[in-house]
Protein backbone atom coordinates (compact mmCIF):
# COMPACT_ATOMS: atom_id res chain seq x y z
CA UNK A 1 0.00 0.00 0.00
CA UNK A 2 1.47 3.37 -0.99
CA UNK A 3 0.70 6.10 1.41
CA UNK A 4 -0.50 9.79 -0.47
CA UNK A 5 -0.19 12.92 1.03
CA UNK A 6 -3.37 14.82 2.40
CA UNK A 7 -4.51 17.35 0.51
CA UNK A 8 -3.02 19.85 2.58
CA UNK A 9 0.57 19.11 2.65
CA UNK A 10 -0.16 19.09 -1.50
CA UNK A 11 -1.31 22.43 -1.10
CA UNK A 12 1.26 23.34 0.75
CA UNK A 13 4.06 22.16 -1.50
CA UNK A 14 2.19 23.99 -4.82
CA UNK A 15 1.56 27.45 -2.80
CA UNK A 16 5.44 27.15 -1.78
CA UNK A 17 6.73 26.75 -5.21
CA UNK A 18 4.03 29.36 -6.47
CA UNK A 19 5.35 32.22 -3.81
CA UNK A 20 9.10 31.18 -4.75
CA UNK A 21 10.93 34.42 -6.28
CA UNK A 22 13.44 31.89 -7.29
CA UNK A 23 11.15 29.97 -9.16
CA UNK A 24 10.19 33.13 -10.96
CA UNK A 25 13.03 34.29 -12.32
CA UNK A 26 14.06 30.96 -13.71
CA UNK A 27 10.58 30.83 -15.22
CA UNK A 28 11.49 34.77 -16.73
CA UNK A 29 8.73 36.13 -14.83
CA UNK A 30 11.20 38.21 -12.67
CA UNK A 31 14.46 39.40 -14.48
CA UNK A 32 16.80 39.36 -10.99
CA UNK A 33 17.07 36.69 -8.06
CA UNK A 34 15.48 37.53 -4.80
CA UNK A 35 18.09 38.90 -2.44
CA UNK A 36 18.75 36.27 -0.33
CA UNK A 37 21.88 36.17 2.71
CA UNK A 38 24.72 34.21 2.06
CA UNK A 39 25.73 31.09 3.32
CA UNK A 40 29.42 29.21 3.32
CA UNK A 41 28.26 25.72 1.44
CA UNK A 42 30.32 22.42 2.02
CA UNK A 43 31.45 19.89 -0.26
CA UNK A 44 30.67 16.93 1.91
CA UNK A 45 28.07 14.49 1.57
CA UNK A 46 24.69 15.49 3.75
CA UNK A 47 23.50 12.08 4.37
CA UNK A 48 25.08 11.25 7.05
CA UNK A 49 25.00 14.82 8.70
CA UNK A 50 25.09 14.58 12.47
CA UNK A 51 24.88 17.67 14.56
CA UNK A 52 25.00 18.40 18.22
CA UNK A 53 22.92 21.73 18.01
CA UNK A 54 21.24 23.39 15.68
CA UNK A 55 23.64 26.12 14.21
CA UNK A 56 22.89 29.59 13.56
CA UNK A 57 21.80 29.73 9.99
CA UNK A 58 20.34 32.46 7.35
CA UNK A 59 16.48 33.05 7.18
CA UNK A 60 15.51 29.60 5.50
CA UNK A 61 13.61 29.33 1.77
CA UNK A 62 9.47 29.40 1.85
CA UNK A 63 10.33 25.76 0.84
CA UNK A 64 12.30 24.82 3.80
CA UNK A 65 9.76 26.70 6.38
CA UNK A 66 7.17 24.21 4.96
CA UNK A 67 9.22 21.09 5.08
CA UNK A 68 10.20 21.57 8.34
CA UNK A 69 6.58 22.93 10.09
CA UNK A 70 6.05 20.95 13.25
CA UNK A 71 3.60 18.02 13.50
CA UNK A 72 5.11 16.23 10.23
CA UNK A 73 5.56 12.75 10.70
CA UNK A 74 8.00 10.38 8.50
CA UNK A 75 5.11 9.29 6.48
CA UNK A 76 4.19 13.29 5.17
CA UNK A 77 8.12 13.52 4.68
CA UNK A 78 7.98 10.95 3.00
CA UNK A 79 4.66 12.04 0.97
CA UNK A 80 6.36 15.04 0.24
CA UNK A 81 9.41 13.91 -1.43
CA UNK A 82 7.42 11.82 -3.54
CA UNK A 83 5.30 14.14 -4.42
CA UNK A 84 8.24 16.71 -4.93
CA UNK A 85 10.46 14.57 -7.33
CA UNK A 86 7.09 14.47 -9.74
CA UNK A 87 6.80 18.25 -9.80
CA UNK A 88 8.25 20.05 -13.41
CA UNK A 89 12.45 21.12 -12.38
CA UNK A 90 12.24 24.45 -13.91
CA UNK A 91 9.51 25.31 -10.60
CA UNK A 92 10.57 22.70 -8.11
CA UNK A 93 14.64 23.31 -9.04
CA UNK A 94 14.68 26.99 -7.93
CA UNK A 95 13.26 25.97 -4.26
CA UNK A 96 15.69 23.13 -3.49
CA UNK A 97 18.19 24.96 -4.43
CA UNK A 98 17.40 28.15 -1.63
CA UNK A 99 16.34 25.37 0.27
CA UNK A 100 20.13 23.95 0.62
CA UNK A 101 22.05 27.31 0.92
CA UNK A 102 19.58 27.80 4.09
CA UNK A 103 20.57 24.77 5.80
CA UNK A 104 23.40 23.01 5.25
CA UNK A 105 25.76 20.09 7.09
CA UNK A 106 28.38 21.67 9.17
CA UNK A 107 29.94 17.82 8.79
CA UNK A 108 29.36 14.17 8.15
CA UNK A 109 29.57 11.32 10.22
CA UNK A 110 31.67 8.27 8.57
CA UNK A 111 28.56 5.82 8.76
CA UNK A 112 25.97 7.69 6.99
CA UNK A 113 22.25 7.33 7.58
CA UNK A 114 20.54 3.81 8.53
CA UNK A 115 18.43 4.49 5.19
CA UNK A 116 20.40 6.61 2.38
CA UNK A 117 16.99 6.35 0.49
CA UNK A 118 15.38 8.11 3.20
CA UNK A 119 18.11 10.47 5.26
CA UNK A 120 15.15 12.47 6.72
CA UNK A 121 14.06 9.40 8.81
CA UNK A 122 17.94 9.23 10.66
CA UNK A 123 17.40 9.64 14.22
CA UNK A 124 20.39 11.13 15.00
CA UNK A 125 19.01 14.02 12.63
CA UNK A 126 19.41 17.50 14.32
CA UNK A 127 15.72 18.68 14.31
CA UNK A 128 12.74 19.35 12.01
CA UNK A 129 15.15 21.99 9.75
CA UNK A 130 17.64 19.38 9.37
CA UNK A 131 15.32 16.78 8.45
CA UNK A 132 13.77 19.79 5.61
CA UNK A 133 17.41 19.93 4.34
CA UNK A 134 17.68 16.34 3.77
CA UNK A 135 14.68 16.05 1.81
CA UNK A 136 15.68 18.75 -0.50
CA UNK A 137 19.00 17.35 -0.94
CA UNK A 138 17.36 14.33 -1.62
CA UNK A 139 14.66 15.53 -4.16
CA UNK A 140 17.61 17.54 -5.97
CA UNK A 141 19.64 14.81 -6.38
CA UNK A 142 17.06 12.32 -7.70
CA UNK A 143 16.33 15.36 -10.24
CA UNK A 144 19.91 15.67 -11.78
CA UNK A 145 20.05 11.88 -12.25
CA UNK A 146 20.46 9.91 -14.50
CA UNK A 147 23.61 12.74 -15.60
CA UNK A 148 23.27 15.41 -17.77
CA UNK A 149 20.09 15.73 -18.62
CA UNK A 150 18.89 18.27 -20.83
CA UNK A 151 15.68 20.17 -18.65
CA UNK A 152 17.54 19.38 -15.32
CA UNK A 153 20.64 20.96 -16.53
CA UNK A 154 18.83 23.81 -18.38
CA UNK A 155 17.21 24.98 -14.76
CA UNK A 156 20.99 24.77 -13.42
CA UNK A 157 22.39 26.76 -16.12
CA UNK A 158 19.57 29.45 -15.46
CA UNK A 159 19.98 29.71 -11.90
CA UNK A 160 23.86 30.27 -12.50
CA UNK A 161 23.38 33.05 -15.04
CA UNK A 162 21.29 34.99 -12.83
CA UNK A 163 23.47 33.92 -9.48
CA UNK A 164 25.46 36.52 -7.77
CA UNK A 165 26.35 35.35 -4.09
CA UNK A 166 29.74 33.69 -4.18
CA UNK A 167 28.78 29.92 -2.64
CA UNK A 168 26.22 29.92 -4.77
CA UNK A 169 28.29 29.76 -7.72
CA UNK A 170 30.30 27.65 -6.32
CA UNK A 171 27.89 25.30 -5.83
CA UNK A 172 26.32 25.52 -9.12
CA UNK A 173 29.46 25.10 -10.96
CA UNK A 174 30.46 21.45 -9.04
CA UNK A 175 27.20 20.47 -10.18
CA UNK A 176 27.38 21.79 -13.95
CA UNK A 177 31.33 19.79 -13.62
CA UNK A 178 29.72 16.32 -11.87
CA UNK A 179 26.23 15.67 -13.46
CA UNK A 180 24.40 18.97 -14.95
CA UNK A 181 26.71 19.61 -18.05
CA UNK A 182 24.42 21.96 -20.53
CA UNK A 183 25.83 22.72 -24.23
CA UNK A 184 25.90 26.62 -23.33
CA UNK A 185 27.31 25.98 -19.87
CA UNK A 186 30.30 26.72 -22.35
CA UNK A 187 29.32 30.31 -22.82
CA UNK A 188 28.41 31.15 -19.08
CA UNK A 189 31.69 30.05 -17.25
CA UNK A 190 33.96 31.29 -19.88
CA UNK A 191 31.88 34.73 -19.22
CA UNK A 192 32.62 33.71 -15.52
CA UNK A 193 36.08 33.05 -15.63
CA UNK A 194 37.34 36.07 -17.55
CA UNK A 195 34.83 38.32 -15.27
CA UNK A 196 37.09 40.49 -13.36
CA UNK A 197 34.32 41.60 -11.02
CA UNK A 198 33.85 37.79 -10.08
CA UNK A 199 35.47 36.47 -7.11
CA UNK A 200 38.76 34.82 -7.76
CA UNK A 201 37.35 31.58 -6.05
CA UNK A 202 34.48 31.48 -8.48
CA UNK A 203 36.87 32.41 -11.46
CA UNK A 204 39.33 29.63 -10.79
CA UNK A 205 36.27 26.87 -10.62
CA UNK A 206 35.15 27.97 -14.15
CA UNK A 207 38.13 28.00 -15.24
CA UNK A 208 38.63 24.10 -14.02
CA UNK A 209 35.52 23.17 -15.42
CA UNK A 210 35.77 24.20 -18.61
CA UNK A 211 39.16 22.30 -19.46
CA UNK A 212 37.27 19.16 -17.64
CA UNK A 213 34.20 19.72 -19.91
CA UNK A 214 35.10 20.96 -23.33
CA UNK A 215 38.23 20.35 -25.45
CA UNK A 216 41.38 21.36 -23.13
CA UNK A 217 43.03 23.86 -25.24
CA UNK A 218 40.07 25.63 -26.19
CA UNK A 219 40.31 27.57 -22.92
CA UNK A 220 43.73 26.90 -21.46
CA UNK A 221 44.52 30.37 -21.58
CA UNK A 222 42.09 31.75 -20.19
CA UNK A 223 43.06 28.68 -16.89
CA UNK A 224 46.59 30.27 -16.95
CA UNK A 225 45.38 33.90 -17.09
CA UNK A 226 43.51 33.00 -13.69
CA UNK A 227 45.78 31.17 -11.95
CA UNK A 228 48.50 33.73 -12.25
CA UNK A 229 45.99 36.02 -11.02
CA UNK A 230 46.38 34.07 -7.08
CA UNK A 231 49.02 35.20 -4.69
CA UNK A 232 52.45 33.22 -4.37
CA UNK A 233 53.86 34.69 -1.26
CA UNK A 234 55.86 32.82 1.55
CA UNK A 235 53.16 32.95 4.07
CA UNK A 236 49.96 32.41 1.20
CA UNK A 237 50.68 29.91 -1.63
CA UNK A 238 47.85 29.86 -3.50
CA UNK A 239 48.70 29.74 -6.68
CA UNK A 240 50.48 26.17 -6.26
CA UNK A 241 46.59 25.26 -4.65
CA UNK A 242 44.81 26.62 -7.76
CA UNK A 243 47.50 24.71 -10.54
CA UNK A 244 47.01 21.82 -8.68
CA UNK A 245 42.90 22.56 -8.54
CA UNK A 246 42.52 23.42 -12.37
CA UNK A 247 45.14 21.10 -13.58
CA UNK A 248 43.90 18.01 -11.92
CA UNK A 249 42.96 16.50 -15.10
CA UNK A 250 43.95 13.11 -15.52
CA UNK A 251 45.47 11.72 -18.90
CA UNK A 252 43.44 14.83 -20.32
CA UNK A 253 46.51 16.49 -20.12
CA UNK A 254 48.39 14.26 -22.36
CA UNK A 255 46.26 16.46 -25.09
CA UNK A 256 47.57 19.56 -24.40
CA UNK A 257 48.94 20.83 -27.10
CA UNK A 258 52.76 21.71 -27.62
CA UNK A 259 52.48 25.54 -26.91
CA UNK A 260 50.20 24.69 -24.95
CA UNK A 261 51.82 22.40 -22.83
CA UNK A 262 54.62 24.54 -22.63
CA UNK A 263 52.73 27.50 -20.80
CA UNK A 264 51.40 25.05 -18.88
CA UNK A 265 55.09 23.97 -17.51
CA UNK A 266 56.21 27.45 -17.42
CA UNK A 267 53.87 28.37 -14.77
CA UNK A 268 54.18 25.91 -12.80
CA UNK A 269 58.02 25.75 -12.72
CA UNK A 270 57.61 29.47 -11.89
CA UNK A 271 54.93 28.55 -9.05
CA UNK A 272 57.02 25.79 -7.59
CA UNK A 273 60.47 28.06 -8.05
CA UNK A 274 58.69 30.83 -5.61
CA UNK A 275 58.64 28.95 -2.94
CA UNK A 276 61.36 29.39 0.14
CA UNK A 277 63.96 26.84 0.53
CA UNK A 278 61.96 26.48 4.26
CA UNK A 279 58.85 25.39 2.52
CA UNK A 280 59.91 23.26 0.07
CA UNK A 281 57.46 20.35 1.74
CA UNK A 282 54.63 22.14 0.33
CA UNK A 283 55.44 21.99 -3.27
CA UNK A 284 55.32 18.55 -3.16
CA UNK A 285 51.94 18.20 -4.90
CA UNK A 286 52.84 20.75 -7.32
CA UNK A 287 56.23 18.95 -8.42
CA UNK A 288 54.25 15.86 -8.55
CA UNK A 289 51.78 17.19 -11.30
CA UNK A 290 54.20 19.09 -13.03
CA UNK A 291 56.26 15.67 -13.32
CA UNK A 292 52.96 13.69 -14.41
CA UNK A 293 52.08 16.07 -17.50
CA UNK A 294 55.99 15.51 -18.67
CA UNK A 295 55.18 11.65 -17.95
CA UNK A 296 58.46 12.08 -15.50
CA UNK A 297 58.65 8.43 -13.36
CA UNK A 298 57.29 9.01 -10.23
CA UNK A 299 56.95 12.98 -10.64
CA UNK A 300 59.86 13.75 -9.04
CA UNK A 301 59.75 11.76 -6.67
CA UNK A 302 62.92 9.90 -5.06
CA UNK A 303 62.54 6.22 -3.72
CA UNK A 304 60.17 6.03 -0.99
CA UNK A 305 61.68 2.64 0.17
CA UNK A 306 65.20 4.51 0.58
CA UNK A 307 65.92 3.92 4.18
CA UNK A 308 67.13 7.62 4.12
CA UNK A 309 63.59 8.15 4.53
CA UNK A 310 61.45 5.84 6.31
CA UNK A 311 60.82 7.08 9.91
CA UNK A 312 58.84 5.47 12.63
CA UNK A 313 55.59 6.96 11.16
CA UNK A 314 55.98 6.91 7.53
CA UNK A 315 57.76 8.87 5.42
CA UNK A 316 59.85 11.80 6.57
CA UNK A 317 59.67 15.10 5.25
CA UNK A 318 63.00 15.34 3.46
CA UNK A 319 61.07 12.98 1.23
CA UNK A 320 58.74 16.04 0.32
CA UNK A 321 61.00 18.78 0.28
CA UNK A 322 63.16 16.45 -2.07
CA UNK A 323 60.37 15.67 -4.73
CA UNK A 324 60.73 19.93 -4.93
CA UNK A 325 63.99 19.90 -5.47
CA UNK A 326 64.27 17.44 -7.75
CA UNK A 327 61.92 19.41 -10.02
CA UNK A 328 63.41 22.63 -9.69
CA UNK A 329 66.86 20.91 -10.66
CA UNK A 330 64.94 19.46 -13.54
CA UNK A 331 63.61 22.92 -14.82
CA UNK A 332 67.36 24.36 -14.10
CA UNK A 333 68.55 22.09 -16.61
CA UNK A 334 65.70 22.50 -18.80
CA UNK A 335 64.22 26.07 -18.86
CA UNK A 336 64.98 26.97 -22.36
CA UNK A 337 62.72 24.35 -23.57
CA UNK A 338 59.65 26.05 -21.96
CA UNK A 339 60.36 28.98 -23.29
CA UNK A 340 57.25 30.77 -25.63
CA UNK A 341 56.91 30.50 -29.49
CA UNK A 342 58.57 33.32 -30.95
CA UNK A 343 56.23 35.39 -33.23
């Protein structure tokens, strides 16, 4: 037997999405998003949220108000998501997505929920809001699968070209790069990452995306351009983060072409030579990518069963600040052949 919601929680759901100002401008009825306060987003997986409290959190969507009204019992949660995940994307999409900005997992427990298929029902869930959260995480989720779907990933696209709060962006853009690819996603993130007014966080994800996404010299420029924009001090190394961010690629890099590749290697000899003798641990990563696009064995890295450094605990970290110096010997000896195409 298949329980249906009562009429009322229907009604409720409809009148939510109908009120939504984020459903409206995705549906062009409004031409900018509702001002809504920000909110830091996580990465992590929300399934297996546990909380001890409640944390403070921006005022929550119409959509999350209703979800998380008290007297709802796991059956209407239930009800709700069911009927949710049959309502049209381009009204229901808008909501979830306010919806998960205004509550979201501060972090995740290891085991996850007793029932992924329902999180709401976990009992270690931390209240009625929580439980709102999960459902809209859920409904989402079940919307942008299978991958890449055409409507799904038209509503994301919409909400990004209107978007202006930084985590939201963010946000939109992992999902655009894991499972809500749209042909003119293209257009919008190159827009994004060449947008000096744009947050450099923001920038640096479009510019990641788009060498994941579409051919990777079409837009490697534009990745270099931004990277170079981040600071490479001895106290901030960012720009070694962001290479290793936008150029963690796989065997796509093996495409780059040979200008291409070049620039590539240029920067991030110069990013890896910046750092201070002192610090030379944290180029490791860096020296490791740079050595897998130039299909170097190991990347640089010396012999991890050399006695010279095995400790108690693992590896020592001479073994680190070696893999640096290794490639910055390397570039010494090779640094004319990364040098630019004359013209």
């Amino acid at each position: 037997m298949h329980y249906h919601a009562p009429a009322t929680l229907r009604r409720a759901v409809i009148i939510a999405l109908a009120l939504s100002p984020a459903a409206a401008y995705v549906s062009g009825q409004q031409t900018q998003p509702a001002t809504q306060p920000s909110a830091v987003w996580t990465t992590q997986p929300v399934d297996g949220v546990v909380w001890p409290h409640d944390p403070p959190q921006p005022e929550p969507s119409p959509l999350l108000k209703d979800w998380s009204r008290p007297g709802l019992s796991d059956d209407d949660r239930d009800a709700i998501v069911r009927h949710a995940i049959e309502q049209p994307f381009d009204i229901m999409g808008p909501q979830l997505f306010e919806a998960m900005l205004s509550y979201r997992p501060l972090f995740a427990s290891c085991t996850g929920p007793p029932d992924p298929t329902r999180p709401w029902r976990d009992p270690k869930a931390a209240g009625p809001a929580h439980q709102a959260y999960l459902m809209a995480w859920h409904v989402w989720g079940q919307r942008l699968s299978p991958r890449d779907q055409p409507d799904a990933s038209r509503v994301v696209l919409a909400l990004l070209e209107r978007e202006t709060r930084q985590d939201a962006r963010l946000r939109l853009i992992g999902e655009m790069e894991i499972r809500a690819w749209h042909p003119d996603a293209e257009r919008v993130l190159a827009a994004l990452a060449n947008d000096p007014e744009a947050a450099l966080t923001v920038r640096t994800a479009a510019a990641r995306t788009l060498l994941r996404k579409t051919p990777i010299n079409t837009h490697l420029a534009t990745a270099l351009q931004v990277i170079a924009l981040h600071s490479q001090t001895p106290s901030d190394y960012l720009r070694s983060r962001a290479f290793n961010d936008v150029f963690n690629q796989g065997n796509r890099l093996f495409k780059l072409s040979p200008a291409n590749k070049r620039a590539t290697l240029r920067l991030g000899f110069k990013t890896l030579a910046a750092l201070q003798e002192d610090d030379y641990e944290r180029g490791y990563h860096l020296a490791r990518q740079l050595g897998f696009i130039i299909k170097r064995k190991n990347g640089f890295a010396p012999d991890q069963d050399d006695p010279e450094y095995r400790g108690e605990r693992g590896l020592k970290p001479g073994f680190f600040a070696d893999t640096t110096r290794n490639a910055l010997r390397y570039y010494a000896e090779h640094r004319d052949t990364f040098a630019p195409d004359e013209k």
